[in-house]
C-alpha atoms as a PDB file:
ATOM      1  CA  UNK A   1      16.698 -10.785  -7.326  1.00  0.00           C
ATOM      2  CA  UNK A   2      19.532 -12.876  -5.368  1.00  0.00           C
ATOM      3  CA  UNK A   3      20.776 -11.245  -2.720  1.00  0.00           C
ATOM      4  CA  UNK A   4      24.254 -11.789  -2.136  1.00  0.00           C
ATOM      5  CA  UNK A   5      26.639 -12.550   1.351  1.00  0.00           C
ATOM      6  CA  UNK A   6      27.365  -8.706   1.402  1.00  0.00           C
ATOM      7  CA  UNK A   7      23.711  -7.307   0.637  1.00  0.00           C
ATOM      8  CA  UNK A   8      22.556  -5.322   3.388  1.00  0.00           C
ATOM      9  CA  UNK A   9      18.846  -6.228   3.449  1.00  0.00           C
ATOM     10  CA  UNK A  10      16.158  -4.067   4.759  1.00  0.00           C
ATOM     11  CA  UNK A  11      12.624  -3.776   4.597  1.00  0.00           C
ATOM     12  CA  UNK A  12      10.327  -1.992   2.168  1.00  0.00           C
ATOM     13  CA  UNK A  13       9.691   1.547   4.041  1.00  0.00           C
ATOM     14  CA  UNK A  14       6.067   0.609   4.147  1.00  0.00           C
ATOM     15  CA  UNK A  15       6.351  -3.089   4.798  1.00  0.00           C
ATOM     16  CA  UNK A  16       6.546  -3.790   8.775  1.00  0.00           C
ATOM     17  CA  UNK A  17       6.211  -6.488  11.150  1.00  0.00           C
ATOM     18  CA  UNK A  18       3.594  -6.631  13.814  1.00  0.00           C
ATOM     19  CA  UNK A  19       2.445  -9.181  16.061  1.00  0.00           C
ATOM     20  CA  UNK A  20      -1.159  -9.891  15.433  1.00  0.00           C
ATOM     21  CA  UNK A  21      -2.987 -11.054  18.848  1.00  0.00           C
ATOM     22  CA  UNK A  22      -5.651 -12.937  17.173  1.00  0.00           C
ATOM     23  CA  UNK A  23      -3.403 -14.957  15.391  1.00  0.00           C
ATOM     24  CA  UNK A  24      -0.922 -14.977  18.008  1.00  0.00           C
ATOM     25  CA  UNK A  25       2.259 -14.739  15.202  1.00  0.00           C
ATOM     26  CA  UNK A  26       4.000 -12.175  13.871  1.00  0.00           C
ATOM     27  CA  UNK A  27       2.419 -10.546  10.597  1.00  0.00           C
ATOM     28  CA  UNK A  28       4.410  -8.690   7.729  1.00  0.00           C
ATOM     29  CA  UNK A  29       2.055  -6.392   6.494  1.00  0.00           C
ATOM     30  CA  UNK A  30       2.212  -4.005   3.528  1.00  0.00           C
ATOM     31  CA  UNK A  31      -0.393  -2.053   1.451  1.00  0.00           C
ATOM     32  CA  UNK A  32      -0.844  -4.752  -0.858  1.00  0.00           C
ATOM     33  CA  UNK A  33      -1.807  -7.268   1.744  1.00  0.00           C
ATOM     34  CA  UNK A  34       0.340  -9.440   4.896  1.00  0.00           C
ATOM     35  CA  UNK A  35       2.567 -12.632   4.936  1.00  0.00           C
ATOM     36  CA  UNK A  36       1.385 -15.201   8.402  1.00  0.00           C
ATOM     37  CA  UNK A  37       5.397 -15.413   9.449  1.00  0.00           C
ATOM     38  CA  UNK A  38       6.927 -18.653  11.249  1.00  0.00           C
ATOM     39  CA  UNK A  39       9.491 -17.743  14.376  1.00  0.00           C
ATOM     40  CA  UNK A  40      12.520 -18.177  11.721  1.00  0.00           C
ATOM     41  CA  UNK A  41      11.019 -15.773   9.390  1.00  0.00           C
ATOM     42  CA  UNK A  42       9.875 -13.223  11.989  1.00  0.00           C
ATOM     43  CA  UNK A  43      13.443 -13.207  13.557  1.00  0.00           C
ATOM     44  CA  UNK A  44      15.470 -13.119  10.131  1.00  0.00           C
ATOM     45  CA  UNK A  45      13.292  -9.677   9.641  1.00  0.00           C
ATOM     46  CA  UNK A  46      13.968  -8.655  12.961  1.00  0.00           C
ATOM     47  CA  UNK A  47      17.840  -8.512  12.319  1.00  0.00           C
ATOM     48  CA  UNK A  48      17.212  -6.527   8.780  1.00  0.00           C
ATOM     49  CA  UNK A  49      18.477  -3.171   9.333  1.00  0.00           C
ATOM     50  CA  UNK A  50      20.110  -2.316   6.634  1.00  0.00           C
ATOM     51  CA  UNK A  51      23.195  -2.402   8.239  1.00  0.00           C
ATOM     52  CA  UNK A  52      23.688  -5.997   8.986  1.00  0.00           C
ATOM     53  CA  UNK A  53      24.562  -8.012   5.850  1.00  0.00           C
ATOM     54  CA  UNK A  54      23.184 -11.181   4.853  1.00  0.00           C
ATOM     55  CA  UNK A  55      26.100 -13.080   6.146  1.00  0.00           C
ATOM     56  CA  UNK A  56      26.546 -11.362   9.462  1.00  0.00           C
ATOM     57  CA  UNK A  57      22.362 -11.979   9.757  1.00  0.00           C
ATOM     58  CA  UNK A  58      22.728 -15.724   8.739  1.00  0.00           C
ATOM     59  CA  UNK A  59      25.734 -16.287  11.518  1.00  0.00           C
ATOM     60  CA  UNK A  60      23.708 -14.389  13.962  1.00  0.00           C
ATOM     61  CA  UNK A  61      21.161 -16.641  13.668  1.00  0.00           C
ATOM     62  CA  UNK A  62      23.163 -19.816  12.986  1.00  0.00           C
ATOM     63  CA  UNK A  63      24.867 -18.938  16.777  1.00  0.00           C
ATOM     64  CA  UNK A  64      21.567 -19.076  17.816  1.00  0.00           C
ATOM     65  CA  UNK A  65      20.656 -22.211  16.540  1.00  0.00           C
ATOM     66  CA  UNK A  66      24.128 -23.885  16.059  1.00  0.00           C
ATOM     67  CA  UNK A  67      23.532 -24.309  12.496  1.00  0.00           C
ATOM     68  CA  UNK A  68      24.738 -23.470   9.156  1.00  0.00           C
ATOM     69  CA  UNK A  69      21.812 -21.245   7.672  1.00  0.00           C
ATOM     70  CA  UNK A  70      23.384 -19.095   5.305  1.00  0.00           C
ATOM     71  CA  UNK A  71      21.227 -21.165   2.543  1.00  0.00           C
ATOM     72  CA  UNK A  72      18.117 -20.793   4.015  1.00  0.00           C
ATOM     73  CA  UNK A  73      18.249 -16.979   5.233  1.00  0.00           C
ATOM     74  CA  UNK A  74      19.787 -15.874   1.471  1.00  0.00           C
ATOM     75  CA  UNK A  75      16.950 -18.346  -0.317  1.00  0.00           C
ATOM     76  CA  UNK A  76      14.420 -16.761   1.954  1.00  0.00           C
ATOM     77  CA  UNK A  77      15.294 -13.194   1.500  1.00  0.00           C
ATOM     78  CA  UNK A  78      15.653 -13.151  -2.029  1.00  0.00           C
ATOM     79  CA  UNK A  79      11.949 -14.271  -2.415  1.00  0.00           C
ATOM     80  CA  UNK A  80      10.625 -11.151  -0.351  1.00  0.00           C
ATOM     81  CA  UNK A  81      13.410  -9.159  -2.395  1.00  0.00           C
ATOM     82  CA  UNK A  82      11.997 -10.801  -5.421  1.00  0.00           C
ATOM     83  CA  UNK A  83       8.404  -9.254  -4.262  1.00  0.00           C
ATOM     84  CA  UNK A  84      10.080  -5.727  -3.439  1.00  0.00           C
ATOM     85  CA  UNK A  85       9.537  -6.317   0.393  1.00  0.00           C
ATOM     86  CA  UNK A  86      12.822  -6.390   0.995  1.00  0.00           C
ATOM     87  CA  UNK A  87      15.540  -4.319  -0.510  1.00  0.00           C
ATOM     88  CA  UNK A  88      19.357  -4.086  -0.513  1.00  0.00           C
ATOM     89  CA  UNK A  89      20.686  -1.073   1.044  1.00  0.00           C
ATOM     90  CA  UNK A  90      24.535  -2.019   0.044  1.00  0.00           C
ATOM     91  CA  UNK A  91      23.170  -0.577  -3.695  1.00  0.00           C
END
């Protein structure tokens, strides 16, 4: 599923992020298993609420960074959307 500008992404209700101390990253785990996360991914999570939408995420972030990342936050939430990690709350 591609999640548009205006999707309001959130996380599965029993998907989380946790920072794993043996590892020392952040960890999205769910029943099924866990995803290692980079800083990027960990903080693109971190701003899905279900209120924010994709575009308000992807300028947060491209503030941040001074960047245009609209591309890489929509291609990279639309995978986890595509595994049912992440859903759209704008729906």
């Amino acid at each position: 599923m591609t999640l548009s500008e205006m999707s309001r992404p959130k996380l599965w209700k029993f998907a989380r992020v946790q920072y794993d101390e043996a590892r020392q990253r952040s960890v999205l785990q769910y029943p099924e298993g866990a995803v290692l996360l980079n800083d990027s991914a960990a903080e693109i999570l971190a701003l899905c609420d279900g209120n924010r939408t994709l575009a308000d995420i992807a300028a947060a972030l491209g503030q941040r960074y001074g960047a245009n990342v609209l591309e890489d936050v929509q291609s990279y939430l639309s995978q986890l959307a595509d595994r049912e990690l992440v859903r759209d709350e704008s729906q």
